[in-house]
C-alpha atoms as a PDB file:
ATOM      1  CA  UNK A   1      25.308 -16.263  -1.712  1.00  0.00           C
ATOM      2  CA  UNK A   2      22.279 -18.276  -1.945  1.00  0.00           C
ATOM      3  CA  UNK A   3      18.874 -16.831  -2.167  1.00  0.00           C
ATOM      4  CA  UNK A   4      16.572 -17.317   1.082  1.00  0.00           C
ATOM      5  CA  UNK A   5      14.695 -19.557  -0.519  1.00  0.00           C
ATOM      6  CA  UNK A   6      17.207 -22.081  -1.513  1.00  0.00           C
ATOM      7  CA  UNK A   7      19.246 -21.494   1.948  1.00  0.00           C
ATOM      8  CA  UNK A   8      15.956 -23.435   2.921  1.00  0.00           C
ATOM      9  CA  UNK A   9      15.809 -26.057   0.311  1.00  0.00           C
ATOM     10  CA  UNK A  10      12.390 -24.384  -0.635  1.00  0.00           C
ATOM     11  CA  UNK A  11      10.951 -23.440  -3.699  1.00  0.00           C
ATOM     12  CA  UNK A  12       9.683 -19.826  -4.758  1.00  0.00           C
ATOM     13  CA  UNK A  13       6.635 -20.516  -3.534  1.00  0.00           C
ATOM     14  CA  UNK A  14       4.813 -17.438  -1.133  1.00  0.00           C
ATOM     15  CA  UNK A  15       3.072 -20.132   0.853  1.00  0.00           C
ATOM     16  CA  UNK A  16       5.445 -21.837   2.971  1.00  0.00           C
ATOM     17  CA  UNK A  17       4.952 -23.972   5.746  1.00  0.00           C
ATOM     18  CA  UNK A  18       6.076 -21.913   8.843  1.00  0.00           C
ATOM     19  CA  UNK A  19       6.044 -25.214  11.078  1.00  0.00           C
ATOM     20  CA  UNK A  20       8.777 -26.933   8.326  1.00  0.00           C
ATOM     21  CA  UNK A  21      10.512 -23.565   8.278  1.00  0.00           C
ATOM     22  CA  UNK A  22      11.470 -23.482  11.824  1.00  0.00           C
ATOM     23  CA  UNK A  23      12.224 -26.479  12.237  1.00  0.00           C
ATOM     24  CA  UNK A  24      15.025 -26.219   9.279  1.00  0.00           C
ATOM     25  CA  UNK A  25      16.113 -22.887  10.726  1.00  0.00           C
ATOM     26  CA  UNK A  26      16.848 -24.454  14.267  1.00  0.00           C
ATOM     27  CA  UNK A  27      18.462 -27.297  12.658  1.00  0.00           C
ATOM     28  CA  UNK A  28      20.702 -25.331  10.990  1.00  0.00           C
ATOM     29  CA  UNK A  29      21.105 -22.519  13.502  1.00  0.00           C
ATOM     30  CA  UNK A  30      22.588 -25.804  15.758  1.00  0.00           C
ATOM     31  CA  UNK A  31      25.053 -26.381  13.193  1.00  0.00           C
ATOM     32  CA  UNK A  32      26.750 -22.707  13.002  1.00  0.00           C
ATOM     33  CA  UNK A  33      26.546 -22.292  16.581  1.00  0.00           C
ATOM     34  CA  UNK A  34      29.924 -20.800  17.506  1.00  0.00           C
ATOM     35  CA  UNK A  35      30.875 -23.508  20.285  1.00  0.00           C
ATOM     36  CA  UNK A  36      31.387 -25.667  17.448  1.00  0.00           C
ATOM     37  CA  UNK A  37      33.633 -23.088  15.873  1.00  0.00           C
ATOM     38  CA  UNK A  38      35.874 -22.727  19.619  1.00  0.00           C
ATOM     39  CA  UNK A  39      38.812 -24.456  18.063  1.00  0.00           C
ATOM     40  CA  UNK A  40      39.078 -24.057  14.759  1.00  0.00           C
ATOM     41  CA  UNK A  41      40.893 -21.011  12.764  1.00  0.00           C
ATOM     42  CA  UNK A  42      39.740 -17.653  12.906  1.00  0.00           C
ATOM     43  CA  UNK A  43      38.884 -17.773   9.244  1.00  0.00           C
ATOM     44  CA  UNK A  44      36.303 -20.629   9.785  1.00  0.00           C
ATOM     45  CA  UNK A  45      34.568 -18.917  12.818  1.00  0.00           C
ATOM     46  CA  UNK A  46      34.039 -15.874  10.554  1.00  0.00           C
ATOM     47  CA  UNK A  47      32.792 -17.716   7.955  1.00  0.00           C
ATOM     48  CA  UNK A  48      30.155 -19.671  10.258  1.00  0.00           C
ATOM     49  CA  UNK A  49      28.994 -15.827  11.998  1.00  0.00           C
ATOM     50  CA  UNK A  50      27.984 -14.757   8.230  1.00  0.00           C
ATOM     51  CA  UNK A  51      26.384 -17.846   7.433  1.00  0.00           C
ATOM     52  CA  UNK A  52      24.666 -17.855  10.519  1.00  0.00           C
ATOM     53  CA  UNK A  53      23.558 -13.919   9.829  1.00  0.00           C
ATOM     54  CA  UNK A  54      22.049 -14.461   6.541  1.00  0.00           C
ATOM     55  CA  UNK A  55      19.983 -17.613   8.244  1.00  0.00           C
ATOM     56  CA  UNK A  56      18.560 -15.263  10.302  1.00  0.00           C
ATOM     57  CA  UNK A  57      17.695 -13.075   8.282  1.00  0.00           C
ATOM     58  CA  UNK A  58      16.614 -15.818   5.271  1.00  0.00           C
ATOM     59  CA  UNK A  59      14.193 -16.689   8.304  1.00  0.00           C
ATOM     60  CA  UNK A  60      13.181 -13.537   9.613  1.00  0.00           C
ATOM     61  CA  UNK A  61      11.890 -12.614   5.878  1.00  0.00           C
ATOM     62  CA  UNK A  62      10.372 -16.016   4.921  1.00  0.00           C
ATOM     63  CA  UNK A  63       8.331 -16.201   8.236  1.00  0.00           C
ATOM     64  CA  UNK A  64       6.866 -12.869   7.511  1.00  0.00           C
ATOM     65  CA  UNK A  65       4.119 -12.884   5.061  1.00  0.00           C
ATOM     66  CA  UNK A  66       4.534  -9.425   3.310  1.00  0.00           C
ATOM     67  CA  UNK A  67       8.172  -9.382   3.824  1.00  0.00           C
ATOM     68  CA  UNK A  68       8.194 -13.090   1.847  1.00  0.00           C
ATOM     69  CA  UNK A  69       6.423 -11.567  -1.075  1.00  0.00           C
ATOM     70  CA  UNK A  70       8.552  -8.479  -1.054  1.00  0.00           C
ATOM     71  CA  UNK A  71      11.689 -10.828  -0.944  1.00  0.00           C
ATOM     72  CA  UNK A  72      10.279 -12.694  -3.670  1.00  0.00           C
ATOM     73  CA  UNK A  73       9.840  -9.790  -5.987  1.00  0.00           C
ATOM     74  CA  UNK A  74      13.016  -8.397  -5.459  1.00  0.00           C
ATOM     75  CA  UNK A  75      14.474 -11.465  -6.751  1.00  0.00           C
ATOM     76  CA  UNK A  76      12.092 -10.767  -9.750  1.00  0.00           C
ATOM     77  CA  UNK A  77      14.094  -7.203 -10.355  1.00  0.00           C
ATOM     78  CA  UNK A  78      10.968  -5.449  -9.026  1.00  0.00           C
ATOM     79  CA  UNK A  79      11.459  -2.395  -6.496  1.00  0.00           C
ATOM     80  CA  UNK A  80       8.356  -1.327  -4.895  1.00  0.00           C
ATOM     81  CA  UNK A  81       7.586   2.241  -4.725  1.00  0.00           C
ATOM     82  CA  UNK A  82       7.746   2.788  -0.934  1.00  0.00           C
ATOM     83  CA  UNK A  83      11.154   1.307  -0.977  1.00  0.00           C
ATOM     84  CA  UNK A  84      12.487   2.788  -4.093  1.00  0.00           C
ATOM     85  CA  UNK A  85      16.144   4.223  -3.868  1.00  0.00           C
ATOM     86  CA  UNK A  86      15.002   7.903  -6.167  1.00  0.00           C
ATOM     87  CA  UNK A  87      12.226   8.232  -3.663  1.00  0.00           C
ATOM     88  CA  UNK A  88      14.174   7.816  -0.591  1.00  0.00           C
ATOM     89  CA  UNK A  89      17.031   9.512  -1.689  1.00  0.00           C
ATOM     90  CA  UNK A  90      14.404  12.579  -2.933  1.00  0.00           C
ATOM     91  CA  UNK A  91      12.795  12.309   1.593  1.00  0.00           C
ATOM     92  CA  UNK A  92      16.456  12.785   2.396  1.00  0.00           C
ATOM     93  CA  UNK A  93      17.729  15.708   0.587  1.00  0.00           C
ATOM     94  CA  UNK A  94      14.548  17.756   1.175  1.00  0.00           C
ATOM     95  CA  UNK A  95      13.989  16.718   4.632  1.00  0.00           C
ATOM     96  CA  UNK A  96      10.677  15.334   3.914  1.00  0.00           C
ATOM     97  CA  UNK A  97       8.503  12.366   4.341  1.00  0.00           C
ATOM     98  CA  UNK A  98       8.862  10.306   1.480  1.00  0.00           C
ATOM     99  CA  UNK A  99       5.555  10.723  -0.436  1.00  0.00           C
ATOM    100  CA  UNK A 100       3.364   7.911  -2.304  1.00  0.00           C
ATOM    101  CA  UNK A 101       1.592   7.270  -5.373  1.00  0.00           C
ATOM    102  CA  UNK A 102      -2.281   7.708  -4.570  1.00  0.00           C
ATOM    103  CA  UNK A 103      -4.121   4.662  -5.923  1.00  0.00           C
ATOM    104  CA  UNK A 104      -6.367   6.743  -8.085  1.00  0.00           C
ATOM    105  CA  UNK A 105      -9.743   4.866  -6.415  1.00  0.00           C
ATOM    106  CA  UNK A 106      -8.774   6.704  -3.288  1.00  0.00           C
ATOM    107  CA  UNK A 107      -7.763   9.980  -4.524  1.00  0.00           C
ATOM    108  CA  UNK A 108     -10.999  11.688  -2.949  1.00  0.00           C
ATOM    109  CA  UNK A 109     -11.083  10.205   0.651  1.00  0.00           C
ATOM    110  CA  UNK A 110      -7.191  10.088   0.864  1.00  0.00           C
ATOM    111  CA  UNK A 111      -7.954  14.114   0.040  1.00  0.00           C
ATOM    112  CA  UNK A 112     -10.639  14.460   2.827  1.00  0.00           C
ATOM    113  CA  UNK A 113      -9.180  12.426   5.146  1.00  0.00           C
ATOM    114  CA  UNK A 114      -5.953  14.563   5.482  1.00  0.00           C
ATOM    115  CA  UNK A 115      -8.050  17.613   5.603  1.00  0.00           C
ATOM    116  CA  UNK A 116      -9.884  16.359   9.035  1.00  0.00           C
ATOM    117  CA  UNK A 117      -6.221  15.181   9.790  1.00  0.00           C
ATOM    118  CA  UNK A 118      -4.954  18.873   8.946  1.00  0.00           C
ATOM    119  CA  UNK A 119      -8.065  20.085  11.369  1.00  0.00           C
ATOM    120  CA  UNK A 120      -7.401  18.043  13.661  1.00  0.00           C
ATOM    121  CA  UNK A 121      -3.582  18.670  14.295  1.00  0.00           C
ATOM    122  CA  UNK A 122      -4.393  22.654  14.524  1.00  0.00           C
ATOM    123  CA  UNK A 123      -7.006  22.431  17.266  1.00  0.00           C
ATOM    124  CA  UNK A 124      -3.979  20.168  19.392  1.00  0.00           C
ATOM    125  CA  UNK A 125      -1.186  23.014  18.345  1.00  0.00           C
ATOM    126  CA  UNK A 126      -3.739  25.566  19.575  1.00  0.00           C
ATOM    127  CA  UNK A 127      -4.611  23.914  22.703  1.00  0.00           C
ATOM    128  CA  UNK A 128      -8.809  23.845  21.156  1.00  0.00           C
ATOM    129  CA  UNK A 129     -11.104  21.159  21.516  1.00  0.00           C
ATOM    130  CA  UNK A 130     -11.296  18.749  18.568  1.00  0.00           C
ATOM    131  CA  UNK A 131     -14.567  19.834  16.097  1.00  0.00           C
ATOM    132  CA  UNK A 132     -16.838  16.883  17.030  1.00  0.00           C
ATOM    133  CA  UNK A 133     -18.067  16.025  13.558  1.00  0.00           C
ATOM    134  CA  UNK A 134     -13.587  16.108  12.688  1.00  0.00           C
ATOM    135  CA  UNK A 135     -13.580  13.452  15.169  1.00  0.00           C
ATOM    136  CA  UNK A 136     -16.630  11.724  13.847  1.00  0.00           C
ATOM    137  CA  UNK A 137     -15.073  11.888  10.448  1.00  0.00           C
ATOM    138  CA  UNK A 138     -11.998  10.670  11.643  1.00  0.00           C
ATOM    139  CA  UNK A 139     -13.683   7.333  13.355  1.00  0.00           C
ATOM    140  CA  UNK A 140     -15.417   6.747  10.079  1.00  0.00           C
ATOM    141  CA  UNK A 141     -12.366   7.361   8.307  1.00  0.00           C
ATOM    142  CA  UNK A 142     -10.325   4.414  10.679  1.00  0.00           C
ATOM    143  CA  UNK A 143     -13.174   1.903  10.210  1.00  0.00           C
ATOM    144  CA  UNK A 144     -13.121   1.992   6.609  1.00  0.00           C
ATOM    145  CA  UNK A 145      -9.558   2.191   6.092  1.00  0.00           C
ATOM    146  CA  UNK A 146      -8.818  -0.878   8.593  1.00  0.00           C
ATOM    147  CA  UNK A 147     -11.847  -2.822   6.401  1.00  0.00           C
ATOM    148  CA  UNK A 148      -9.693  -2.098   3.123  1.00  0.00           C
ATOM    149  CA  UNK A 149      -6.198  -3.031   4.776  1.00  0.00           C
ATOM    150  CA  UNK A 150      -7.995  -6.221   5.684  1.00  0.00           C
ATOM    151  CA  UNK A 151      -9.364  -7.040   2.175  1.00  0.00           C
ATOM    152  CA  UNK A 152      -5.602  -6.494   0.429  1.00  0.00           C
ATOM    153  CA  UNK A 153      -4.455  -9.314   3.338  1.00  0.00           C
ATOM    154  CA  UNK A 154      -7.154 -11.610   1.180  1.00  0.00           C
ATOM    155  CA  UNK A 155      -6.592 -10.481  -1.818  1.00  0.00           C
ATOM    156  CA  UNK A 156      -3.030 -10.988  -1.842  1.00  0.00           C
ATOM    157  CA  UNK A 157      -3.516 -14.710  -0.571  1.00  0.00           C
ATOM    158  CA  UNK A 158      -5.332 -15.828  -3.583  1.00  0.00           C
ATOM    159  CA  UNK A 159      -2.343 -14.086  -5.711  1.00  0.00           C
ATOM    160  CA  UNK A 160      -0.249 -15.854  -3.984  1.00  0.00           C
ATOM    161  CA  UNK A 161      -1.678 -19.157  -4.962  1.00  0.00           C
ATOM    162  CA  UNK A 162      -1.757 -18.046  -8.309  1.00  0.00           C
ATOM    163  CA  UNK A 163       2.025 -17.540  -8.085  1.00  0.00           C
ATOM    164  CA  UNK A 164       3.019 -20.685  -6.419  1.00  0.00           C
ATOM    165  CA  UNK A 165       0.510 -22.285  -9.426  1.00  0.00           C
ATOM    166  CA  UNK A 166       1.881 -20.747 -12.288  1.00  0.00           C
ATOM    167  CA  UNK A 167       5.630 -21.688 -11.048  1.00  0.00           C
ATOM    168  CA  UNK A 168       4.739 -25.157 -10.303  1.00  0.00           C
ATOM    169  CA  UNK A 169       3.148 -24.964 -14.095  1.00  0.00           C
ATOM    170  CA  UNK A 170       6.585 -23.293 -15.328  1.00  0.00           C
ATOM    171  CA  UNK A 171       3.930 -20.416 -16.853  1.00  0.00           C
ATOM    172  CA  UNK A 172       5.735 -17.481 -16.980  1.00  0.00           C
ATOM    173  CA  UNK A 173       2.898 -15.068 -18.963  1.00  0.00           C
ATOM    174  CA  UNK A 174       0.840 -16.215 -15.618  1.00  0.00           C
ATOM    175  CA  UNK A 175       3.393 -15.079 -13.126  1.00  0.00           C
ATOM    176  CA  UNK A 176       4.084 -12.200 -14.748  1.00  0.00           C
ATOM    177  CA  UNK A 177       0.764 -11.667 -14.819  1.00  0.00           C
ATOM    178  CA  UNK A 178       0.516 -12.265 -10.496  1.00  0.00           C
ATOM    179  CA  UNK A 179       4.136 -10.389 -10.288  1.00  0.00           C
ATOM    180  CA  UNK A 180       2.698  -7.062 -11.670  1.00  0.00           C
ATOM    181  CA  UNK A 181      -0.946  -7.461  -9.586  1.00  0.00           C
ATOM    182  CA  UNK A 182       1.091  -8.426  -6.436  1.00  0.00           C
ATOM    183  CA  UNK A 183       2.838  -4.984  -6.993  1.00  0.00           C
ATOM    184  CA  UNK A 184       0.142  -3.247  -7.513  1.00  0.00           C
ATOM    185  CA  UNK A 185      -1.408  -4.192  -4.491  1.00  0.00           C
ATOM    186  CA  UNK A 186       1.249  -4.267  -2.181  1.00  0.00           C
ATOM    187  CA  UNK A 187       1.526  -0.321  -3.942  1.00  0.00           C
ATOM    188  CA  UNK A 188      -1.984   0.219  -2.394  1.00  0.00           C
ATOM    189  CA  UNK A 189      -1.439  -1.712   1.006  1.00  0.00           C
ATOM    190  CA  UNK A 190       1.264   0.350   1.638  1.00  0.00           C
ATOM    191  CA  UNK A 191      -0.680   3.655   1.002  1.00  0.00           C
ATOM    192  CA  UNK A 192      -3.288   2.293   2.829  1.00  0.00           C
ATOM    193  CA  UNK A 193      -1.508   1.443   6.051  1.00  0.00           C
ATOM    194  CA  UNK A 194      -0.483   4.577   6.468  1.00  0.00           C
ATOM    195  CA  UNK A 195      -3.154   5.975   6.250  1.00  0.00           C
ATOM    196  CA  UNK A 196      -4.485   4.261   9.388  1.00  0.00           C
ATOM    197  CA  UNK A 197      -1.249   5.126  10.839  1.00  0.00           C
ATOM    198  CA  UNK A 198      -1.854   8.864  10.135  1.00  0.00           C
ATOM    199  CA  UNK A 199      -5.415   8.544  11.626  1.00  0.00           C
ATOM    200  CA  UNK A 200      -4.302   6.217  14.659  1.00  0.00           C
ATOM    201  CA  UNK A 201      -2.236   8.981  15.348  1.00  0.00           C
ATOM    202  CA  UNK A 202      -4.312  11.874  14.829  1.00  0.00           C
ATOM    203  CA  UNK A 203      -6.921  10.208  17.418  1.00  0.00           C
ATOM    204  CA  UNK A 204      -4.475   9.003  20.139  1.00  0.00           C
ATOM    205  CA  UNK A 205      -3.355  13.042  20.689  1.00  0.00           C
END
């Protein structure tokens, strides 16, 4: 099977142009449509339903910014941690949430912030009003997290035109060099993001 990528006639590049992209994937979702698969053998009509899966899902991924780059990498052999198979195999058999690296920068908030989240969850279980300063802490907490998920978004634009660069260039010490940052900070997004989930959720109770 082709890779998404070349289903589109597009090369590995993690800035696409979503206007071109639609317009392909409606051009070719036209020609798999099953009425033009009504009379011929059953064979055929199977055939055109997979092809016309994987287009949708080639488009689905390419469309989406952070899924793109994830695709990409995976064609690069690179699992990220949040998706890795020993991690999510470990959530399953202990009946746990699968846990995360801490990026090493956020050790000490990541630490404080799950205490006020810890606080926070025991005055809900015992029916108490929220500490005031907890919910202070909390608010401070969301800001600055949201600020930081914003700043990977940037950062991981200008890798991306470092990528698309260095495989125009055929350079591959410099996309190895934006592989391994891109996974890195696609590492810390992750962590990050949940975080503000955690805390979104904490102050919605």
């Amino acid at each position: 099977m082709p890779d998404y990528f070349t289903l589109f006639s597009l090369p590995q590049h993690l800035h696409v142009d979503l206007a071109a992209l639609e317009k392909t994937f409606y051009a070719q979702s036209r020609k798999l449509h099953p009425d033009r698969f009504a009379a011929k053998p059953a064979a055929e009509q199977q055939a055109a339903l997979a092809a016309s899966s994987q287009l949708n899902d080639a488009y689905r991924t390419l469309r989406d910014p952070i899924l793109r780059t994830e695709y990409l990498l995976s064609l690069q052999g690179i699992q990220l941690e949040e998706q890795s198979r020993a991690a999510t195999d470990l959530a399953k058999a202990t009946g746990t949430a699968k846990k995360q690296v801490a990026p090493p920068d956020l050790l000490e908030e990541a630490f404080e912030l799950n205490m006020a989240l810890e606080e926070m969850r025991e005055a809900v279980e015992s029916q108490a009003d929220p500490d005031p300063n907890v919910l202070t802490d909390l608010e401070t907490a969301r800001t600055k997290f949201t600020a930081m998920l914003a700043e990977t978004q940037q950062q991981l634009e200008s890798l991306w035109t470092q990528w698309d660069t260095a495989v125009d260039a055929d350079n591959d010490a410099a996309k190895e060099s934006a592989k391994q940052a891109m996974v890195a900070l696609l590492n810390r997004r992750s962590y990050i993001r949940n975080l503000v989930r955690d805390v979104n959720t904490a102050l919605d109770l």
